[in-house]
PDB file of N, CA and C in Angstrom:
ATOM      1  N   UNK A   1     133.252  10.960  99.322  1.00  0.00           N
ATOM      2  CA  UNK A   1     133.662  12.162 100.014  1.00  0.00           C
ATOM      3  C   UNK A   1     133.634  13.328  99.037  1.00  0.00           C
ATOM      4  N   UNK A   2     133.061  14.698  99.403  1.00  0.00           N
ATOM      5  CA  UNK A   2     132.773  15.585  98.579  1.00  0.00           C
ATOM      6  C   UNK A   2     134.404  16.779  98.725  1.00  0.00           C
ATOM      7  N   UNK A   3     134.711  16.933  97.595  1.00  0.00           N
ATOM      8  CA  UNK A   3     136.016  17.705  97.728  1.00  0.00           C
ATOM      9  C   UNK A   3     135.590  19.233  98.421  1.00  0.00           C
ATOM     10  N   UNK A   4     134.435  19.561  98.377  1.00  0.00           N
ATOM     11  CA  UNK A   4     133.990  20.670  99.285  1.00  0.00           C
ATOM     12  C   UNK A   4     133.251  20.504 100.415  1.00  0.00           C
ATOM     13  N   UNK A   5     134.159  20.516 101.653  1.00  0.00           N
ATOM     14  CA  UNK A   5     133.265  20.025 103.080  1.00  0.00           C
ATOM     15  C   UNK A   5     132.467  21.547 103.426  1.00  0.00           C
ATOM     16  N   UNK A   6     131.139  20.882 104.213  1.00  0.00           N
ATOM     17  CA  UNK A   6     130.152  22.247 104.566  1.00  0.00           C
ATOM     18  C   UNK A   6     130.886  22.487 106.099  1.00  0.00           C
ATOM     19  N   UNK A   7     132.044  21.707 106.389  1.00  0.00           N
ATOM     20  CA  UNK A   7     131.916  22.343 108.149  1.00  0.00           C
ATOM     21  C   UNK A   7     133.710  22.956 107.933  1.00  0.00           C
ATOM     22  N   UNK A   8     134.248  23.718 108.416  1.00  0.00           N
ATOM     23  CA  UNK A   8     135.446  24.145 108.737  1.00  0.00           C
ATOM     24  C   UNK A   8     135.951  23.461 109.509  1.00  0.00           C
ATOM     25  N   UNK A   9     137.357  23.433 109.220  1.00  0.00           N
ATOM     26  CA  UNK A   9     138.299  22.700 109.893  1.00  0.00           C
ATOM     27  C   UNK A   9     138.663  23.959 110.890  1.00  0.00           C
ATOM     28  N   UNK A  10     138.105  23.158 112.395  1.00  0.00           N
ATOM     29  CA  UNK A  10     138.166  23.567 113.472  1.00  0.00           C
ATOM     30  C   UNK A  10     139.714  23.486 114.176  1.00  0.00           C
ATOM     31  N   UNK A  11     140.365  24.629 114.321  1.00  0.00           N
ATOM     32  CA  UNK A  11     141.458  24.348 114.780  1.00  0.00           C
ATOM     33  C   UNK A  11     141.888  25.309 116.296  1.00  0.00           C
ATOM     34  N   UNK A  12     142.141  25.016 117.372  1.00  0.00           N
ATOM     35  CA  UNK A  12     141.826  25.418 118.610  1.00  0.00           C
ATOM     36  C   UNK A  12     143.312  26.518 118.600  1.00  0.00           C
ATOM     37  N   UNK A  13     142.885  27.559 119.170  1.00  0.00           N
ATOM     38  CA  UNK A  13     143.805  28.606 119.040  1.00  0.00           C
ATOM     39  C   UNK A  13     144.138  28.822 120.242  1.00  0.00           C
ATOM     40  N   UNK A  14     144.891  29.340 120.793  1.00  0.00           N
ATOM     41  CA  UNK A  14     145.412  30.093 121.817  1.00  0.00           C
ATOM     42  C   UNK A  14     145.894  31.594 122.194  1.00  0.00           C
ATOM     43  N   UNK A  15     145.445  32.048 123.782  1.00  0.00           N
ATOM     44  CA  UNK A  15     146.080  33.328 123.877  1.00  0.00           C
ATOM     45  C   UNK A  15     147.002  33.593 125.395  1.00  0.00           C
ATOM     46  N   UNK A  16     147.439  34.207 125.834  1.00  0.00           N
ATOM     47  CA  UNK A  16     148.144  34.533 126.950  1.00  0.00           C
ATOM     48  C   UNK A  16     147.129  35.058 128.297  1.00  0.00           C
ATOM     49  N   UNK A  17     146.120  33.688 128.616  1.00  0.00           N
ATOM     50  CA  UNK A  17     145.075  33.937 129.414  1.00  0.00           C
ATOM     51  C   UNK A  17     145.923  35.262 130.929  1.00  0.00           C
ATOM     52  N   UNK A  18     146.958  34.853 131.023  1.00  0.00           N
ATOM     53  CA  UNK A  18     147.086  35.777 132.284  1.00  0.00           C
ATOM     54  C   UNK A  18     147.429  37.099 131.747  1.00  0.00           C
ATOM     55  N   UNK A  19     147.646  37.581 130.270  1.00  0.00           N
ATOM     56  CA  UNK A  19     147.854  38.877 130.183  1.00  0.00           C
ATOM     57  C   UNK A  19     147.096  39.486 129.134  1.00  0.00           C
ATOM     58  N   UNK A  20     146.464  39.076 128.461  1.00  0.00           N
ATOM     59  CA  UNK A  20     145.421  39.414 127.566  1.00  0.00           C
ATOM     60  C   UNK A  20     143.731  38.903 127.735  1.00  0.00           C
ATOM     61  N   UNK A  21     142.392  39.718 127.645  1.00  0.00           N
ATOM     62  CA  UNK A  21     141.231  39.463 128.197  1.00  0.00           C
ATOM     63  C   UNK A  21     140.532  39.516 126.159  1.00  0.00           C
ATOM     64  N   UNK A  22     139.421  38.574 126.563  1.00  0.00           N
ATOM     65  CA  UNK A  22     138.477  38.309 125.034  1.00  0.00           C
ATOM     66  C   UNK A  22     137.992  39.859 125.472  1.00  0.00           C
ATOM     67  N   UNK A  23     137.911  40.804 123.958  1.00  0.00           N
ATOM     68  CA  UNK A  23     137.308  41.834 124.397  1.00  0.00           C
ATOM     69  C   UNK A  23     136.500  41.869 122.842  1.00  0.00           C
ATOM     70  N   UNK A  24     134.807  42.790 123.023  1.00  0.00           N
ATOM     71  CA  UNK A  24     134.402  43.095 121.799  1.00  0.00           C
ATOM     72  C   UNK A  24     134.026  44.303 122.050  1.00  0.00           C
ATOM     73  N   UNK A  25     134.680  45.228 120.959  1.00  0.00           N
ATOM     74  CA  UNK A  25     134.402  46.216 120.390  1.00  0.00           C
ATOM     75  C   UNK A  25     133.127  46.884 119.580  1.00  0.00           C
ATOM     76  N   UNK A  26     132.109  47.469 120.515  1.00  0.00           N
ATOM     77  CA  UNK A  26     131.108  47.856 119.660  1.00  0.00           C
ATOM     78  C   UNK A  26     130.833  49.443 119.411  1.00  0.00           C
ATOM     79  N   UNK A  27     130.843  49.655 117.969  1.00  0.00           N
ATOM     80  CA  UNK A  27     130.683  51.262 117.623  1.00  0.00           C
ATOM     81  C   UNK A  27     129.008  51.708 118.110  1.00  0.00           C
ATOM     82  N   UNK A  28     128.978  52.500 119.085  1.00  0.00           N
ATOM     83  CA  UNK A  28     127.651  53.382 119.135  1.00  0.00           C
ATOM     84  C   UNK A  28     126.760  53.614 118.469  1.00  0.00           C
ATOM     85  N   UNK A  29     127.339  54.545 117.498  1.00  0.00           N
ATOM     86  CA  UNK A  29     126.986  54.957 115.749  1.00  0.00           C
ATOM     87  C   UNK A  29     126.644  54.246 115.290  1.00  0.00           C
ATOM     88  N   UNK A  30     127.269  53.424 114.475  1.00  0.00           N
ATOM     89  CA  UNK A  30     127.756  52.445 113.434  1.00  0.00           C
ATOM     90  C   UNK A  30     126.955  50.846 113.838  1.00  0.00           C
ATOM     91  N   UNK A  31     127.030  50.532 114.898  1.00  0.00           N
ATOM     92  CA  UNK A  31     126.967  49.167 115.552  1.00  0.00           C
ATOM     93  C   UNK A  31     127.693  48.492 114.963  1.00  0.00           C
ATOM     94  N   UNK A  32     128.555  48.744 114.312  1.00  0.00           N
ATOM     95  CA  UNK A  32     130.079  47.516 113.772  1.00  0.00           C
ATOM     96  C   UNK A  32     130.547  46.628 115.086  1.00  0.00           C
ATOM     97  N   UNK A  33     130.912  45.651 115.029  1.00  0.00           N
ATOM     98  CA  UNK A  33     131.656  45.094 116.133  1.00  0.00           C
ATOM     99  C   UNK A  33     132.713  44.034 115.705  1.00  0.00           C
ATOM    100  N   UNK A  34     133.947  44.703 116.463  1.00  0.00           N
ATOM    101  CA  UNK A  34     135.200  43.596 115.661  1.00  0.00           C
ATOM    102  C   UNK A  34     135.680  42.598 117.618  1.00  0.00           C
ATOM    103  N   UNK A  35     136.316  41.736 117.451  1.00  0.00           N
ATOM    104  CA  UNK A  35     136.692  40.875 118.647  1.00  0.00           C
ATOM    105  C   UNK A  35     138.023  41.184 118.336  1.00  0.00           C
ATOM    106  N   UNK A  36     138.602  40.887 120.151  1.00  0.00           N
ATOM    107  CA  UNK A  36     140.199  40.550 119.414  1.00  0.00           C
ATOM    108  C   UNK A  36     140.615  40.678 121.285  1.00  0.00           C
ATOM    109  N   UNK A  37     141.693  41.177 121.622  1.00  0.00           N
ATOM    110  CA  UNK A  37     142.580  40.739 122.905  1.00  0.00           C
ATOM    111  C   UNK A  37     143.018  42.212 123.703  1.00  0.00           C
ATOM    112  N   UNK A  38     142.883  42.553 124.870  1.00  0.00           N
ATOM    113  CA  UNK A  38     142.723  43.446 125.076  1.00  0.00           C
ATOM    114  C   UNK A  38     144.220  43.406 126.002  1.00  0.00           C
ATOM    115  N   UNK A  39     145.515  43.615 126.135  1.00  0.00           N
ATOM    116  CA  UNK A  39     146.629  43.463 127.326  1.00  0.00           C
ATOM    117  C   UNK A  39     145.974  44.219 128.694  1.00  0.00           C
ATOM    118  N   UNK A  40     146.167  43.491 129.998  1.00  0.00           N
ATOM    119  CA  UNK A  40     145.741  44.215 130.863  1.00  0.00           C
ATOM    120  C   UNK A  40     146.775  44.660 131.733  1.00  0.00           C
ATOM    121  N   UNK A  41     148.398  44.957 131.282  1.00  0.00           N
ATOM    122  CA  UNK A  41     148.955  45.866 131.896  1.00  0.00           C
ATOM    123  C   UNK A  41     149.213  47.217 130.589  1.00  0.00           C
ATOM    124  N   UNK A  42     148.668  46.864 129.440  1.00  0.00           N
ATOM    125  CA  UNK A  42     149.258  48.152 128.835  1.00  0.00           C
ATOM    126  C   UNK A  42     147.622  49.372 128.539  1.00  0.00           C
ATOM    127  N   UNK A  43     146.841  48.130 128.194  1.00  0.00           N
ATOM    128  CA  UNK A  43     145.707  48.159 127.637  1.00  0.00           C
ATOM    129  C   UNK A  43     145.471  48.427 125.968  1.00  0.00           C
ATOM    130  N   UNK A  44     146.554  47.910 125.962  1.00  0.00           N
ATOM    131  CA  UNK A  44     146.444  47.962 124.236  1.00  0.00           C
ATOM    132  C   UNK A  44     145.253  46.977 123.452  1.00  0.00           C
ATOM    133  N   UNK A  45     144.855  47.374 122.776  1.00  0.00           N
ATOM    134  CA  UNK A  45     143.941  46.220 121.851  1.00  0.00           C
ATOM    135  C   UNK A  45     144.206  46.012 121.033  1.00  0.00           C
ATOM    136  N   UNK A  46     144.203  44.524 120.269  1.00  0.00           N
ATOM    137  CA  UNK A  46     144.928  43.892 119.053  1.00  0.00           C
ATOM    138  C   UNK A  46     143.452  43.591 118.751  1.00  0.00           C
ATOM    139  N   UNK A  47     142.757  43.974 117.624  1.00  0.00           N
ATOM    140  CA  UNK A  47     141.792  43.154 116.838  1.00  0.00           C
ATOM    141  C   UNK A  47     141.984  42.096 116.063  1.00  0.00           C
ATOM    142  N   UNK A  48     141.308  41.268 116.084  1.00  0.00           N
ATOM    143  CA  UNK A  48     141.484  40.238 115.428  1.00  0.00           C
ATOM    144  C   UNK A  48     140.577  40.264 114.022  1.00  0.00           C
ATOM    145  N   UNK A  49     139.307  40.054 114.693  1.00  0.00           N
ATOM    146  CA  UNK A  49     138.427  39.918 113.395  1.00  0.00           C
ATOM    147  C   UNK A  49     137.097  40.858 113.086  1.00  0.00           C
ATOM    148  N   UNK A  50     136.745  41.426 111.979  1.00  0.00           N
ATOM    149  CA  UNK A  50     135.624  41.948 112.007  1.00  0.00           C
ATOM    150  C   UNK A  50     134.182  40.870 112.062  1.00  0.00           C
ATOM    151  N   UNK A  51     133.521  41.016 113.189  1.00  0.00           N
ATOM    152  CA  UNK A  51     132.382  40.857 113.214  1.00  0.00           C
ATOM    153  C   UNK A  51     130.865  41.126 112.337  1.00  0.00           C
ATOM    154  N   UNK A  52     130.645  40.382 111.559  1.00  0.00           N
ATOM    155  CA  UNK A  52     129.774  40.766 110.520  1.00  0.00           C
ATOM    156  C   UNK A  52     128.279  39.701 111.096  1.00  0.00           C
ATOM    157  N   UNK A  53     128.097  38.778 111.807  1.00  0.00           N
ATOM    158  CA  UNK A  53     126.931  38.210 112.225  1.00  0.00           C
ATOM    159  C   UNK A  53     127.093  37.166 113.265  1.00  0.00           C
ATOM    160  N   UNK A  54     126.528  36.221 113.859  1.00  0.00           N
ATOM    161  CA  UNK A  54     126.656  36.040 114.823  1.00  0.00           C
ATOM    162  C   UNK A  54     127.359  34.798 114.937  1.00  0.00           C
ATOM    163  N   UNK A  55     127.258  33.981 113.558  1.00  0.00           N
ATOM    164  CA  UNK A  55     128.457  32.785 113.240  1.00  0.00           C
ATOM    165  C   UNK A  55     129.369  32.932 113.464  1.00  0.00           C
ATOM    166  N   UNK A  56     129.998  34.420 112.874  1.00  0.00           N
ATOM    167  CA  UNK A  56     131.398  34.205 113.280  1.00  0.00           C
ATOM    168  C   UNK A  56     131.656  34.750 114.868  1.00  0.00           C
ATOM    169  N   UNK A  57     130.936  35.215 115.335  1.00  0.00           N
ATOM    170  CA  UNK A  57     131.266  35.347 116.667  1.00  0.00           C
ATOM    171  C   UNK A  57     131.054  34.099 117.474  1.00  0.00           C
ATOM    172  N   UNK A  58     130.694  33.081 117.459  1.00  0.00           N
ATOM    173  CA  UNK A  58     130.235  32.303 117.969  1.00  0.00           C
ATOM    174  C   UNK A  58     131.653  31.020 117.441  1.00  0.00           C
ATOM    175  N   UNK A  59     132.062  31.285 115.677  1.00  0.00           N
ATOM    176  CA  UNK A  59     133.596  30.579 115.407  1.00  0.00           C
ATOM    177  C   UNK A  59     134.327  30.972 116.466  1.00  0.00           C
ATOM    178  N   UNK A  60     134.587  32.870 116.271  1.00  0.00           N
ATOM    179  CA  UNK A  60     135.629  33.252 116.958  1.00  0.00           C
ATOM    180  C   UNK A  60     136.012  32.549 119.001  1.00  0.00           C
ATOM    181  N   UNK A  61     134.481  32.458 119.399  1.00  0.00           N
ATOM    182  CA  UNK A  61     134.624  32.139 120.975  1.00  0.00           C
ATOM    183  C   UNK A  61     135.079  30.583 120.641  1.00  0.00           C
ATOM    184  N   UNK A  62     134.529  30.175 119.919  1.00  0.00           N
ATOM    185  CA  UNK A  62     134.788  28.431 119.814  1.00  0.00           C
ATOM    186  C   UNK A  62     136.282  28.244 119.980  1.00  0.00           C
ATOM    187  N   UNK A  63     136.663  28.543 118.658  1.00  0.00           N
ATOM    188  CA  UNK A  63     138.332  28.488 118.456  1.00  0.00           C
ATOM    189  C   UNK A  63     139.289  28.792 119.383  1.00  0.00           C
ATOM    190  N   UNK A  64     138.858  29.901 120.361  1.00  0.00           N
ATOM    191  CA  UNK A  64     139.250  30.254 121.493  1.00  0.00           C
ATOM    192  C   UNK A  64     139.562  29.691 122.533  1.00  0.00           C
ATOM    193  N   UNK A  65     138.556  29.048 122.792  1.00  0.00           N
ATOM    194  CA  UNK A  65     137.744  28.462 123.812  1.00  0.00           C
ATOM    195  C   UNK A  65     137.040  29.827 124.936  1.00  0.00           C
ATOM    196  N   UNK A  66     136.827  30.379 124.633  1.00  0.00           N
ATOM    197  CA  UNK A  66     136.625  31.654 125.231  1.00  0.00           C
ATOM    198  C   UNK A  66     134.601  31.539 125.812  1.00  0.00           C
ATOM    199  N   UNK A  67     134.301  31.543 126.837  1.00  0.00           N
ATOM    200  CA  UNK A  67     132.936  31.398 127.088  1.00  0.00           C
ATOM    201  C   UNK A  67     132.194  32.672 127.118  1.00  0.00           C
ATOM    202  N   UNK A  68     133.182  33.580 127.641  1.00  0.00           N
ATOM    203  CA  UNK A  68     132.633  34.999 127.824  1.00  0.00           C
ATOM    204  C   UNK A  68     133.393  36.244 127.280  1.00  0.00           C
ATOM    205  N   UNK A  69     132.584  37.575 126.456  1.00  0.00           N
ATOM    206  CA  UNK A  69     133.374  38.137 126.009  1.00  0.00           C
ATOM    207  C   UNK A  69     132.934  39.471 126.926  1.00  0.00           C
ATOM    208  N   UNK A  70     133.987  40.230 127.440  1.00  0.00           N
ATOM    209  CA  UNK A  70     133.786  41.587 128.118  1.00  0.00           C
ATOM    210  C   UNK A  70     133.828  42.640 126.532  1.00  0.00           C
ATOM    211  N   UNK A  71     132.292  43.847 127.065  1.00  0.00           N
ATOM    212  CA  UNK A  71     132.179  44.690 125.903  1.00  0.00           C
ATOM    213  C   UNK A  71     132.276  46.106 125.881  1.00  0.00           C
ATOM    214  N   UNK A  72     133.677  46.537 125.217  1.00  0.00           N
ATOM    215  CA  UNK A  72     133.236  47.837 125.129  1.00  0.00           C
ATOM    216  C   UNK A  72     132.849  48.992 124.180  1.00  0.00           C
ATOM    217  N   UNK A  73     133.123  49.820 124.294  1.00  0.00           N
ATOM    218  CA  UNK A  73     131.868  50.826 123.385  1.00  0.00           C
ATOM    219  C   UNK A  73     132.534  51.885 123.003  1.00  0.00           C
TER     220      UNK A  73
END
């Protein structure tokens, strides 16, 4: 067994499916894009993570369990 594993320890996260929506944030300008939880009675957004390529967006839905992300701009 190698003391450095190539896969991450996958650990399943949770969110408050009836009051928070998967939302991604994309800059116009910039094309930066961070993920994170959007409340849908206040509409506040909590970011979670900056988005730098498509692995981690693809960690971030995993961990989630999240299939679909709504995008805004």
């Amino acid at each position: 067994m190698s003391l450095f594993s190539r896969h991450k320890h996958e650990e399943n996260k949770t969110y408050d499916k009836e009051r928070l929506i998967p939302v991604m944030r994309a800059s116009i300008c910039t094309g930066e894009r961070t993920v994170g939880f959007k409340d849908i009675y206040t509409g506040k957004y909590e970011q979670m993570i900056l988005i730098t390529n498509d692995d981690e967006l693809r960690d971030f839905m995993e961990s989630y369990g999240i299939d679909k992300l709504t995008k805004e701009y």
